[in-house]
N, C-alpha and C. Protein backbone atom coordinates (compact mmCIF):
# COMPACT_ATOMS: atom_id res chain seq x y z
N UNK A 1 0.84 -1.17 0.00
CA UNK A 1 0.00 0.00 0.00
C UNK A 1 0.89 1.24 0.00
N UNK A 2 0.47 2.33 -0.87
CA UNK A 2 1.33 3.65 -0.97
C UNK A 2 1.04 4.53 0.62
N UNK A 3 2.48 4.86 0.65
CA UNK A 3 2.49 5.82 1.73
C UNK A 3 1.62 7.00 1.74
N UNK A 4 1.07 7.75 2.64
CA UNK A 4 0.96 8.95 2.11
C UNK A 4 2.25 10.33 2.02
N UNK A 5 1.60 11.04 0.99
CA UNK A 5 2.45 11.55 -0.12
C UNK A 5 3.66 10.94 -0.52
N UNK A 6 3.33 9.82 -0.70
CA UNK A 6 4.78 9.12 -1.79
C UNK A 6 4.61 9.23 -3.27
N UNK A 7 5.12 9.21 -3.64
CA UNK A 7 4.92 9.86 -5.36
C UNK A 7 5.92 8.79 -5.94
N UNK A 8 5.40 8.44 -7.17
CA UNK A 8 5.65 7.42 -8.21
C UNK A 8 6.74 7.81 -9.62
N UNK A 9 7.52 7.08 -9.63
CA UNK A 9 8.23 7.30 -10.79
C UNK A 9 7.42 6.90 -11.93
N UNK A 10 7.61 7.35 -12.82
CA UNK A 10 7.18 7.02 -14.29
C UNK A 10 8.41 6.58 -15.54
N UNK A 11 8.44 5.66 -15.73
CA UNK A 11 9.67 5.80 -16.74
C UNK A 11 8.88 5.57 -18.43
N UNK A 12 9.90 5.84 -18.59
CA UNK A 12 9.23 6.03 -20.84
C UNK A 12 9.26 4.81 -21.08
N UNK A 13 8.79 4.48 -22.53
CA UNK A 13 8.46 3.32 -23.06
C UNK A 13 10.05 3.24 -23.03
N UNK A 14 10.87 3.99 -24.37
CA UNK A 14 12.26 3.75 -24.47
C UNK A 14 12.63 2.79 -23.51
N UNK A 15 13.22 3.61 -22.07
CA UNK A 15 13.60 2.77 -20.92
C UNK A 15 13.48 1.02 -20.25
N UNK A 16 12.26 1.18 -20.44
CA UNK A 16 11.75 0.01 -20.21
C UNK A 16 11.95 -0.69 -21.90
N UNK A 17 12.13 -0.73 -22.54
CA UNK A 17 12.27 -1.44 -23.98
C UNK A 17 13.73 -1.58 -23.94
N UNK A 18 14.88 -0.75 -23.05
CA UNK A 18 15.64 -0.74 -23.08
C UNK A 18 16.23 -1.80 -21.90
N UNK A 19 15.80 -1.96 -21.02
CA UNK A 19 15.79 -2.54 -20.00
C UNK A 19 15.57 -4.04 -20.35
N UNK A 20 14.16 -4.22 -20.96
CA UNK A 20 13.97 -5.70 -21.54
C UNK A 20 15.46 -6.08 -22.40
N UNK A 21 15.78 -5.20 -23.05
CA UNK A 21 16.63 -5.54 -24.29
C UNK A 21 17.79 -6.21 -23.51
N UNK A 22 18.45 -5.50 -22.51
CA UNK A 22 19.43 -5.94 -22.22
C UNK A 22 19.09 -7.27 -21.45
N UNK A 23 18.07 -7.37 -20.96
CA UNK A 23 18.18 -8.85 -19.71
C UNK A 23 18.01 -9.37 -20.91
N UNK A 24 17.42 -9.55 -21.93
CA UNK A 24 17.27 -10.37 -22.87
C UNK A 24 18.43 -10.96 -24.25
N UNK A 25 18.94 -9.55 -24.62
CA UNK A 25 19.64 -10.04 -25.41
C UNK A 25 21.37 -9.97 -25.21
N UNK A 26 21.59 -8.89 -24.00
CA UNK A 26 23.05 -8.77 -23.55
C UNK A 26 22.85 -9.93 -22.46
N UNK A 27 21.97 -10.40 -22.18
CA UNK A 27 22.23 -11.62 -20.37
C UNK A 27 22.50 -10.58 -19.54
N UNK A 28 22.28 -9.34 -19.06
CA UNK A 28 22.71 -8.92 -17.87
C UNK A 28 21.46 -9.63 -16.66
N UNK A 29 22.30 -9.14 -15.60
CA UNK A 29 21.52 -9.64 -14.57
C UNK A 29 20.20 -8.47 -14.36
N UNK A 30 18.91 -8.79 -14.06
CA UNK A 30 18.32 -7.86 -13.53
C UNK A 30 18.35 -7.17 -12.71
N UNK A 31 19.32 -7.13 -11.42
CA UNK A 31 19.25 -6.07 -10.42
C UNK A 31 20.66 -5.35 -11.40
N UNK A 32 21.47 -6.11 -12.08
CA UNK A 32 22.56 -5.10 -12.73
C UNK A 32 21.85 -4.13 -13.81
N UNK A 33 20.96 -4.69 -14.32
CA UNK A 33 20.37 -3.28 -15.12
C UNK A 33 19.29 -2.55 -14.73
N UNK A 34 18.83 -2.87 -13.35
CA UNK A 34 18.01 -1.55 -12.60
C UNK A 34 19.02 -0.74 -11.70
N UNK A 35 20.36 -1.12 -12.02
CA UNK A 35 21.57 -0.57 -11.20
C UNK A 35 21.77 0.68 -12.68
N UNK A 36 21.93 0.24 -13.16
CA UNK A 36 22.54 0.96 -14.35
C UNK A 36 21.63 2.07 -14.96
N UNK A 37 20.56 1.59 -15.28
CA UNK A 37 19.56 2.81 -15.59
C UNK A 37 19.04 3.24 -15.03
N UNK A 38 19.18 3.18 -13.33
CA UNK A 38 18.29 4.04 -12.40
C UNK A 38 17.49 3.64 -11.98
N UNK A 39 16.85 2.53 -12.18
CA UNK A 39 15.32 1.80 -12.40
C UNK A 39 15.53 1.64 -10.62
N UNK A 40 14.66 2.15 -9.73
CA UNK A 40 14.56 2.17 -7.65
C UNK A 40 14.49 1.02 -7.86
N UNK A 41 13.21 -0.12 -8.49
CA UNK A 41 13.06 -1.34 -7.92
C UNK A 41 13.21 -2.38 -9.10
N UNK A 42 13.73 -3.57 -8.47
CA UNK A 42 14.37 -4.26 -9.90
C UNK A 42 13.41 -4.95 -10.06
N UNK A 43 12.40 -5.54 -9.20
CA UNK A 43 10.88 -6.29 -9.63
C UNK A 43 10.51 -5.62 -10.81
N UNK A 44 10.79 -4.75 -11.01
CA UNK A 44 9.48 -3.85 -11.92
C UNK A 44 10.49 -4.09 -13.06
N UNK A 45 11.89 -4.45 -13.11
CA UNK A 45 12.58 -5.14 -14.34
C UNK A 45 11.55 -6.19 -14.79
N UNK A 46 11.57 -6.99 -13.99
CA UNK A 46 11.30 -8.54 -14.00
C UNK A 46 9.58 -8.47 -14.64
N UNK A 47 9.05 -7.20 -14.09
CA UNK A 47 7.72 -7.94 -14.24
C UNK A 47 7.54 -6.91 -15.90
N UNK A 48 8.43 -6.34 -16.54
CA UNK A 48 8.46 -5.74 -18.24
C UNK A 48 9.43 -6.96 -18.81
N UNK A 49 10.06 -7.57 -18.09
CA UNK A 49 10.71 -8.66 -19.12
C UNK A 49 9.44 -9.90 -19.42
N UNK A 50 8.96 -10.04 -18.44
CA UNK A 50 8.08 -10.84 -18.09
C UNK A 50 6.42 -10.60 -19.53
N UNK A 51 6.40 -9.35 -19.09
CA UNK A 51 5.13 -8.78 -19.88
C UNK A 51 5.50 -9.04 -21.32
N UNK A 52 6.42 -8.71 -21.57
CA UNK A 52 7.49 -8.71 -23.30
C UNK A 52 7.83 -10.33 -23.70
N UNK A 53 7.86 -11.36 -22.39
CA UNK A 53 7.84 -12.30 -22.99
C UNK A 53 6.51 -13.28 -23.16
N UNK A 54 5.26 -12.94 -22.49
CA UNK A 54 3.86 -13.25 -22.95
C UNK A 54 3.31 -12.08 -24.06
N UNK A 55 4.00 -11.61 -24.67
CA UNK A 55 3.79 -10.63 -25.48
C UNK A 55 2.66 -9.16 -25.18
N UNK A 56 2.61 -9.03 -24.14
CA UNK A 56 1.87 -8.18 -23.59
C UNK A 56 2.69 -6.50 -24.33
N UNK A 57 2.16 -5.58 -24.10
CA UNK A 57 2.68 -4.01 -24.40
C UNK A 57 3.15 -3.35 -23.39
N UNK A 58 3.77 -2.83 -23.30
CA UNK A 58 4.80 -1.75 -22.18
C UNK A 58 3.95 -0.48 -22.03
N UNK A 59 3.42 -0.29 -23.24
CA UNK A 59 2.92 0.88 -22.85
C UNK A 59 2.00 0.98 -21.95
N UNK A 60 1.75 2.61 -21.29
CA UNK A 60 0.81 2.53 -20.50
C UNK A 60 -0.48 2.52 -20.80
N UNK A 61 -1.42 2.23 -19.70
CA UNK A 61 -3.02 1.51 -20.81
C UNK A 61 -3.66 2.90 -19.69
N UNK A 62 -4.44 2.57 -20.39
CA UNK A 62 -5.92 2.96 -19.41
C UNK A 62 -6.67 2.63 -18.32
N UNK A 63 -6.15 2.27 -16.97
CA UNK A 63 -6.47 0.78 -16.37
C UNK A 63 -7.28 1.46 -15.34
N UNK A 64 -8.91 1.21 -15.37
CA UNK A 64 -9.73 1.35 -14.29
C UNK A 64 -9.49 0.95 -13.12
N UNK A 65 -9.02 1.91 -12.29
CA UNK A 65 -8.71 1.70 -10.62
C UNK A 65 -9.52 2.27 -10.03
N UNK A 66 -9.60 1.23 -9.01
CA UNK A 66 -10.62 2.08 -7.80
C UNK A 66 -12.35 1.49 -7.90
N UNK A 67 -12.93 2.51 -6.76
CA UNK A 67 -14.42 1.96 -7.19
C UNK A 67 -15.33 2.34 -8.21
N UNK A 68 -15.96 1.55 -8.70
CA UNK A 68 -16.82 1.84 -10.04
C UNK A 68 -18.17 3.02 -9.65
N UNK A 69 -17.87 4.10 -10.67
CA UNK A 69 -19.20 5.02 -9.87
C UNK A 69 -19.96 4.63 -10.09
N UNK A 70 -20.96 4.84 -8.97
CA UNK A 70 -22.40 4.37 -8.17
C UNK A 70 -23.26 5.63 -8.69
N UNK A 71 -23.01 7.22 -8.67
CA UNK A 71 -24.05 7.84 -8.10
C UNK A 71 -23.92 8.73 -9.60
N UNK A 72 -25.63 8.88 -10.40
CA UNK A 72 -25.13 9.49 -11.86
C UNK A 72 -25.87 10.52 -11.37
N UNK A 73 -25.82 11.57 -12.22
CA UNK A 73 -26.95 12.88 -12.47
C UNK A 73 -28.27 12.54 -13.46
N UNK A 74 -28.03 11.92 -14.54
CA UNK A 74 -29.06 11.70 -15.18
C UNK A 74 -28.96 10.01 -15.82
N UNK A 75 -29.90 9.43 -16.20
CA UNK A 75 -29.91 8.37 -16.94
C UNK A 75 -29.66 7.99 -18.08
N UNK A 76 -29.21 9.54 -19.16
CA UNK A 76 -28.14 9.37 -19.92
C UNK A 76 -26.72 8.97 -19.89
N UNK A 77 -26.37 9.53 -18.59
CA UNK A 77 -24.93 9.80 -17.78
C UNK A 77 -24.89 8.37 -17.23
N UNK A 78 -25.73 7.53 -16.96
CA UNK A 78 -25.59 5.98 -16.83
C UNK A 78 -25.27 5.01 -17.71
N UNK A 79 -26.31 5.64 -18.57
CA UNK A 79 -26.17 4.54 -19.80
C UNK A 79 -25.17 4.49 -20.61
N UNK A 80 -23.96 5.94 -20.62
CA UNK A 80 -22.87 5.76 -21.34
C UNK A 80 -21.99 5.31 -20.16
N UNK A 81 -21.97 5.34 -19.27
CA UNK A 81 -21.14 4.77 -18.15
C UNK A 81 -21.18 3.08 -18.66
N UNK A 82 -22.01 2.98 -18.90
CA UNK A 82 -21.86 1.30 -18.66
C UNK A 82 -21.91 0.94 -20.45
């Protein structure tokens, strides 16, 4: 669970494409290339090598977090909700 006011890195597609590349095609170790490019936590190597090898996308999505709204103004405002 996030601290409060802890704030999140964001890294670019590049980075992370860059990151896969090397565990993948140089063999570095994963904590050696979250050493090298800065990357705080090396899980988050593991889990873009990981994504890249079920062929999943790096990029960032659109990902509904949180609770689904409950309360509309009108019943137009519902019906495109859902």
């Amino acid at each position: 669970m996030a601290k409060k006011r802890q704030t999140f890195r964001r890294y670019s597609l590049e980075l992370k494409l860059e990151a896969v590349r090397r565990v993948n095609v140089e063999h570095m170790s994963i904590r050696e290339v979250a050493k090298r490019l800065d990357i705080q936590n090396k899980s988050q190597v593991q889990v873009w090598a990981a994504k890249t090898k079920h062929g999943m996308s790096l990029e960032p999505g659109t990902s509904k977090r949180g609770r689904p709204k409950t309360k509309f103004f009108s019943k137009k405002e519902e019906v495109a909700y859902l």
